[in-house]
N, C-alpha and C. Protein backbone atom coordinates (compact mmCIF):
# COMPACT_ATOMS: atom_id res chain seq x y z
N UNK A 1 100.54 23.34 203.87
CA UNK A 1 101.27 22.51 202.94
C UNK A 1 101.86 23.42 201.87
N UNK A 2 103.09 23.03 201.37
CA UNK A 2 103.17 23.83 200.58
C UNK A 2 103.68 23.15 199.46
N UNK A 3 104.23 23.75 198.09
CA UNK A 3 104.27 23.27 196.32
C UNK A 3 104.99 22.32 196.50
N UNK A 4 105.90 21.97 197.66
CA UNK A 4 106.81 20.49 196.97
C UNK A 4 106.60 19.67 197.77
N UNK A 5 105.31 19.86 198.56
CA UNK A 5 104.90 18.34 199.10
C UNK A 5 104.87 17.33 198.06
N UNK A 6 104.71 15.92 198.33
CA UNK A 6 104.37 15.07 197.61
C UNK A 6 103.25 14.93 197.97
N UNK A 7 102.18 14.41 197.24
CA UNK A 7 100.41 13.66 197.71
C UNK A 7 100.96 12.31 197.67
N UNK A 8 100.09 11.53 198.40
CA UNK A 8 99.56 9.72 198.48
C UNK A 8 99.20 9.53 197.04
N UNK A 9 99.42 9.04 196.19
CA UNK A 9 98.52 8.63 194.70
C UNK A 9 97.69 7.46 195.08
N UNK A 10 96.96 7.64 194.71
CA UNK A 10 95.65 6.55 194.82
C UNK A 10 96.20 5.15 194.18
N UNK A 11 96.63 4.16 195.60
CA UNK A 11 96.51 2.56 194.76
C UNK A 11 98.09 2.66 195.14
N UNK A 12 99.15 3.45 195.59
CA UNK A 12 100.34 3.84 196.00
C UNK A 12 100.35 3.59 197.45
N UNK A 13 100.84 2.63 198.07
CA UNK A 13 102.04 3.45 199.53
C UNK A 13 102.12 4.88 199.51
N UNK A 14 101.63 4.95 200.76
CA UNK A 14 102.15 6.48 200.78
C UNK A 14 103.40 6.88 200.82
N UNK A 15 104.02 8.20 200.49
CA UNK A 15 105.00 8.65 200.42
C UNK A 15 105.64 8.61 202.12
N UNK A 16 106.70 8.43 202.08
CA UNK A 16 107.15 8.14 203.33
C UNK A 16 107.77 9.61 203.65
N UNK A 17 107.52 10.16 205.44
CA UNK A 17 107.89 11.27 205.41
C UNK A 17 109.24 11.66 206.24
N UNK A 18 109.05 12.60 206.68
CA UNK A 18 110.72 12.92 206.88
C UNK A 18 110.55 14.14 208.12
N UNK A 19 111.69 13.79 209.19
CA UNK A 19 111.39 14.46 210.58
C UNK A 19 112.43 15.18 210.85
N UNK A 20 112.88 16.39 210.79
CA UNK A 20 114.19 17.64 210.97
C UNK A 20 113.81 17.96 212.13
N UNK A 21 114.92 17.14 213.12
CA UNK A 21 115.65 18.23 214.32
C UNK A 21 116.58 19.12 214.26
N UNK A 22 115.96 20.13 214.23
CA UNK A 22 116.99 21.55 214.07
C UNK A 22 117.49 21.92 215.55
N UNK A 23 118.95 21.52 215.78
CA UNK A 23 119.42 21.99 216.67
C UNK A 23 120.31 23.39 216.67
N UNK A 24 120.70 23.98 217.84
CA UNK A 24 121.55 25.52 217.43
C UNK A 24 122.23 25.40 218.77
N UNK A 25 122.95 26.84 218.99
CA UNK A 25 123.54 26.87 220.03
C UNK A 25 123.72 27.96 220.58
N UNK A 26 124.02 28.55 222.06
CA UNK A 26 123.65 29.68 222.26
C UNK A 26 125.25 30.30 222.09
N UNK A 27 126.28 29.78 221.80
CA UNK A 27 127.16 30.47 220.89
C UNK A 27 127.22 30.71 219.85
N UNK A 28 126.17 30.51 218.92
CA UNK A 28 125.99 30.69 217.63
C UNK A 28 125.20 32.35 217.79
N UNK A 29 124.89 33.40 216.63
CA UNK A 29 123.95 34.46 217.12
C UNK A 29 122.63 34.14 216.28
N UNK A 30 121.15 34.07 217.33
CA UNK A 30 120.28 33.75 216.44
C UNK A 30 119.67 34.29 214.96
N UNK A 31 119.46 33.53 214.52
CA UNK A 31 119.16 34.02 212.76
C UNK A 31 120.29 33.56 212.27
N UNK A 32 121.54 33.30 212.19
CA UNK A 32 122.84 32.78 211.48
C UNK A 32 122.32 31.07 211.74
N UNK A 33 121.65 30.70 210.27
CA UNK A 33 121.53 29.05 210.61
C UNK A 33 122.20 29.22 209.24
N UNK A 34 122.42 27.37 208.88
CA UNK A 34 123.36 27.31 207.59
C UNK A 34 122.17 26.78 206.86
N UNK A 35 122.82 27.10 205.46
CA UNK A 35 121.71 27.13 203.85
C UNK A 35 120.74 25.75 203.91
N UNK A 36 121.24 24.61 204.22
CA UNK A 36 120.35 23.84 204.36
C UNK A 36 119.57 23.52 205.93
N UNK A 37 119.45 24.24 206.63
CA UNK A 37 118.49 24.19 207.46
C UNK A 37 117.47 25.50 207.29
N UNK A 38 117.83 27.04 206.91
CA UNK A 38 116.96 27.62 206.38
C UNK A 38 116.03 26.46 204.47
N UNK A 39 117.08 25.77 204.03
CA UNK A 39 115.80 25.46 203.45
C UNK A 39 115.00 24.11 203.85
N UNK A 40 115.57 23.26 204.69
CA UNK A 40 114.57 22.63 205.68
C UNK A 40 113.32 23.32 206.09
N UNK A 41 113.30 24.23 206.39
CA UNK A 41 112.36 25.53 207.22
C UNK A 41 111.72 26.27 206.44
N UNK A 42 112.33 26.51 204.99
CA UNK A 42 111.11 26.78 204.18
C UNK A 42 110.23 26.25 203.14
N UNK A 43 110.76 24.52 203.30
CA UNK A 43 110.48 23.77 202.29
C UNK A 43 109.63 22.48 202.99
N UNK A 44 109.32 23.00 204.53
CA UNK A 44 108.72 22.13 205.71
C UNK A 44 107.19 22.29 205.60
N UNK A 45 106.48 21.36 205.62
CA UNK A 45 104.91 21.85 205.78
C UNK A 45 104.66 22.09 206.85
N UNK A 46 105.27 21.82 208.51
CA UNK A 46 104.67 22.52 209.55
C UNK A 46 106.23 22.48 210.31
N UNK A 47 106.34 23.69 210.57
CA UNK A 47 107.57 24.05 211.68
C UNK A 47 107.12 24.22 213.38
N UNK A 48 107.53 23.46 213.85
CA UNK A 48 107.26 23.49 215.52
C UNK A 48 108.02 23.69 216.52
N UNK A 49 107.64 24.38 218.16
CA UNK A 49 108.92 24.65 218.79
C UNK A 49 108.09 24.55 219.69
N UNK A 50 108.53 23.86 220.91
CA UNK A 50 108.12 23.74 222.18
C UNK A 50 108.44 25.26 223.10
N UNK A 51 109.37 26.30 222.66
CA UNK A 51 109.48 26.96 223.59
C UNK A 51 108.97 28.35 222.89
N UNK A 52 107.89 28.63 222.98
CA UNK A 52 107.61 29.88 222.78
C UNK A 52 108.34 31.11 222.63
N UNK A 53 109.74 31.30 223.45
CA UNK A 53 111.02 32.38 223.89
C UNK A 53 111.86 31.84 223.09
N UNK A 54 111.76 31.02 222.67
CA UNK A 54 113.05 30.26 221.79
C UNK A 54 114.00 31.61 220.54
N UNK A 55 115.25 31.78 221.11
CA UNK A 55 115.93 32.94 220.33
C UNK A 55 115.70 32.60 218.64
N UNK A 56 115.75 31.94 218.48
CA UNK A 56 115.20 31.99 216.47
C UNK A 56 114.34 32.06 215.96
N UNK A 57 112.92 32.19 216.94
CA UNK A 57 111.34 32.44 216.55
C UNK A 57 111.69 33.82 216.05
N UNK A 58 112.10 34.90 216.57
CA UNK A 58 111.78 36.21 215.98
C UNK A 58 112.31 35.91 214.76
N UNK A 59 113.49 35.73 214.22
CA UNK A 59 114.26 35.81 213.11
C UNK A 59 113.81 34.52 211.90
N UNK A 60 112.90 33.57 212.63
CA UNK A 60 112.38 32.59 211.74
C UNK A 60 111.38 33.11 211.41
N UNK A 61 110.44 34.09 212.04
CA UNK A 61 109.01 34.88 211.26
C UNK A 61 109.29 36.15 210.44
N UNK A 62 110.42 36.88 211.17
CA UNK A 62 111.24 37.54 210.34
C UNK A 62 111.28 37.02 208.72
N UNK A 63 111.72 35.62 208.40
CA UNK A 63 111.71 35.23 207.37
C UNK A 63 110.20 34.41 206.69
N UNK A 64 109.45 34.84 207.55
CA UNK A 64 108.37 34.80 206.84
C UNK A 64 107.98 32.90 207.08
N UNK A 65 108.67 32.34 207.96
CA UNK A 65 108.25 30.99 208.49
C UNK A 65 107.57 30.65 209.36
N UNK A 66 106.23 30.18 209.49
CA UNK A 66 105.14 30.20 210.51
C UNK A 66 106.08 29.07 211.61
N UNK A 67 105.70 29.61 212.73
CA UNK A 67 106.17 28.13 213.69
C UNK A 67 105.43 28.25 214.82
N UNK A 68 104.66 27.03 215.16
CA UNK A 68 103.44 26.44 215.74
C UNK A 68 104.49 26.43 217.66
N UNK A 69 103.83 27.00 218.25
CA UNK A 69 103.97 26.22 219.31
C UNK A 69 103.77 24.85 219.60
N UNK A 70 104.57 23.96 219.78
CA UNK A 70 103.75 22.81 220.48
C UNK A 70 105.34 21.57 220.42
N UNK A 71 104.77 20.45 221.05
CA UNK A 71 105.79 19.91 221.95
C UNK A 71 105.17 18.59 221.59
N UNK A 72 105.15 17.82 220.56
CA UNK A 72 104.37 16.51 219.87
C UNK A 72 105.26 15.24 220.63
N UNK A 73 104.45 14.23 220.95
CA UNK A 73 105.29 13.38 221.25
C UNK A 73 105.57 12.69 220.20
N UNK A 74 106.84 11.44 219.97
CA UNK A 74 107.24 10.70 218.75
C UNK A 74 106.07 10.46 218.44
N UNK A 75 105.63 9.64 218.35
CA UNK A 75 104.49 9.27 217.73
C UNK A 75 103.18 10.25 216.86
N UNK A 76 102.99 11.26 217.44
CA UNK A 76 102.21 12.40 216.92
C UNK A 76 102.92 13.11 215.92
N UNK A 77 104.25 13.07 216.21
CA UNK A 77 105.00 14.03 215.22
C UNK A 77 105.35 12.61 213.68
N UNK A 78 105.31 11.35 214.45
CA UNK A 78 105.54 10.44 213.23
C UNK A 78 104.26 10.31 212.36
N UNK A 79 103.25 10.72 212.85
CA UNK A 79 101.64 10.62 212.21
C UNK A 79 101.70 12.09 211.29
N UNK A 80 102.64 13.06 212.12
CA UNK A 80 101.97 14.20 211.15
C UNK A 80 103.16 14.32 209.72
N UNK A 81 104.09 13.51 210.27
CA UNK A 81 104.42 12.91 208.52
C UNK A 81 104.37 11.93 207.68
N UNK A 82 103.18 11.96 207.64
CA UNK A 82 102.84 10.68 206.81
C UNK A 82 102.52 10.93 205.42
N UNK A 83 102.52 10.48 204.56
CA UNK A 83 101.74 11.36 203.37
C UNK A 83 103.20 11.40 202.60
N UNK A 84 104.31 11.35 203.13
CA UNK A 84 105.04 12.53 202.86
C UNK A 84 105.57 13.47 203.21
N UNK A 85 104.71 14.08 204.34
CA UNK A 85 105.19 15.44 204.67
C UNK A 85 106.25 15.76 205.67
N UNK A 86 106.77 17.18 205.71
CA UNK A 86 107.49 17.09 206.52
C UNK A 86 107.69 17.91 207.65
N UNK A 87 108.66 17.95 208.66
CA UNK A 87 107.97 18.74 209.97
C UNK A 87 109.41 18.95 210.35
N UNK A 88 110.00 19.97 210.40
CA UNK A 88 110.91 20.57 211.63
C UNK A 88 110.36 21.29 212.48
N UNK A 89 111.49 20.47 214.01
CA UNK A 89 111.25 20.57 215.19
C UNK A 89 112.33 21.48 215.77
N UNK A 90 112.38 22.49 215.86
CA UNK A 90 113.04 23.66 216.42
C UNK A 90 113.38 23.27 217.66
N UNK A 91 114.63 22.56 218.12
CA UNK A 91 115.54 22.24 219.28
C UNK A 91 115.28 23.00 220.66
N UNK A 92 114.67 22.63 221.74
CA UNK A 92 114.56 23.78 222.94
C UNK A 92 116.27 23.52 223.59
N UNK A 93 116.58 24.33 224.18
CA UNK A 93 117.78 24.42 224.50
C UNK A 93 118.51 23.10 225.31
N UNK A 94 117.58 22.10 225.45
CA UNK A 94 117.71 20.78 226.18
C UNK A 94 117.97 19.99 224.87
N UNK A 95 117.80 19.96 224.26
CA UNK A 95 117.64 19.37 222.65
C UNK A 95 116.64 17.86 222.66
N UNK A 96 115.48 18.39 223.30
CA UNK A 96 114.27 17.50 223.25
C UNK A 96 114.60 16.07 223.50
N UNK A 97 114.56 15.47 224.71
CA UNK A 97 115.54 13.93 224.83
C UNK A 97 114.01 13.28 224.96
N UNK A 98 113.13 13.65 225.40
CA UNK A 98 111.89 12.65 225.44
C UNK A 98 111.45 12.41 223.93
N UNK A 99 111.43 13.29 223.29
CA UNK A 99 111.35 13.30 221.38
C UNK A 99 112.05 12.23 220.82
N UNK A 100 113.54 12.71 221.03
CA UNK A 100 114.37 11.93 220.43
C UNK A 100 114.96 10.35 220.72
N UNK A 101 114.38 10.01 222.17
CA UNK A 101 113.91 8.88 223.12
C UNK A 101 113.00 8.23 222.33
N UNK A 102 112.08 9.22 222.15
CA UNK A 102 110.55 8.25 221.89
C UNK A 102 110.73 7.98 220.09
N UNK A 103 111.56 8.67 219.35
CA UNK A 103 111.52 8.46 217.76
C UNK A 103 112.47 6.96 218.04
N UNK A 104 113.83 6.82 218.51
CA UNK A 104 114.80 5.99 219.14
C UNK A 104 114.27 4.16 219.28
N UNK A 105 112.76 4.53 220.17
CA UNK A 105 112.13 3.61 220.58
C UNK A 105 111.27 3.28 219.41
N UNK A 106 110.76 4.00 218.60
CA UNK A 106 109.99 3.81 217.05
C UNK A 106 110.39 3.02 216.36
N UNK A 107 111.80 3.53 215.89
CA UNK A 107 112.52 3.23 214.60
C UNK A 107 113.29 1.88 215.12
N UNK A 108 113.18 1.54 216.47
CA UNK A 108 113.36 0.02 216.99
C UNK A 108 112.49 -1.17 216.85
N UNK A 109 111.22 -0.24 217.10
CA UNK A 109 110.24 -1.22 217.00
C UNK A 109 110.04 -2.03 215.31
């Protein structure tokens, strides 16, 4: 977590949280993202990427941004922002359609 999370206040709704799909492209060169998605990424309490090889992991630790392997379904990734917090999801070159399916089917319900 880091300084600009928000906390739950006691006797409060929790803070409602917030879910960044960071997409890119392989005509773009990795490490060239624009100002507000590097600060999505450093202002995120957990950064995640389903593809381990993914061309912006080197250049995202490069900048000193931890990023978790892992591949959450909607629902897991809607639990791990709760509170508040927030989570970018580092785009695999498919641009995650079961993710963005299953958030789709959420925000319907």
């Amino acid at each position: 977590m880091n300084a600009t999370s928000p906390e739950a206040v006691a006797g409060q709704a929790p803070a409602p949280g917030r879910v960044v799909l960071l997409t890119t492209s392989h005509r773009v060169a990795p490490g060239l993202l624009s100002w507000p998605a590097w600060q999505a990424l450093r202002t995120a309490d957990r950064v995640l990427c389903a593809d381990g090889a993914h061309p912006q992991l080197p250049y995202l630790r490069e900048a000193g941004i931890r990023v978790d392997e892992s591949a959450p379904t909607a629902e897991e990734l809607v639990d791990a922002c709760a509170g508040g917090h927030t989570v970018v999801v580092v785009a695999t070159g498919e641009g995650e359609p079961a993710l963005t399916d299953g958030l789709a089917r959420l925000a319907g319900s």
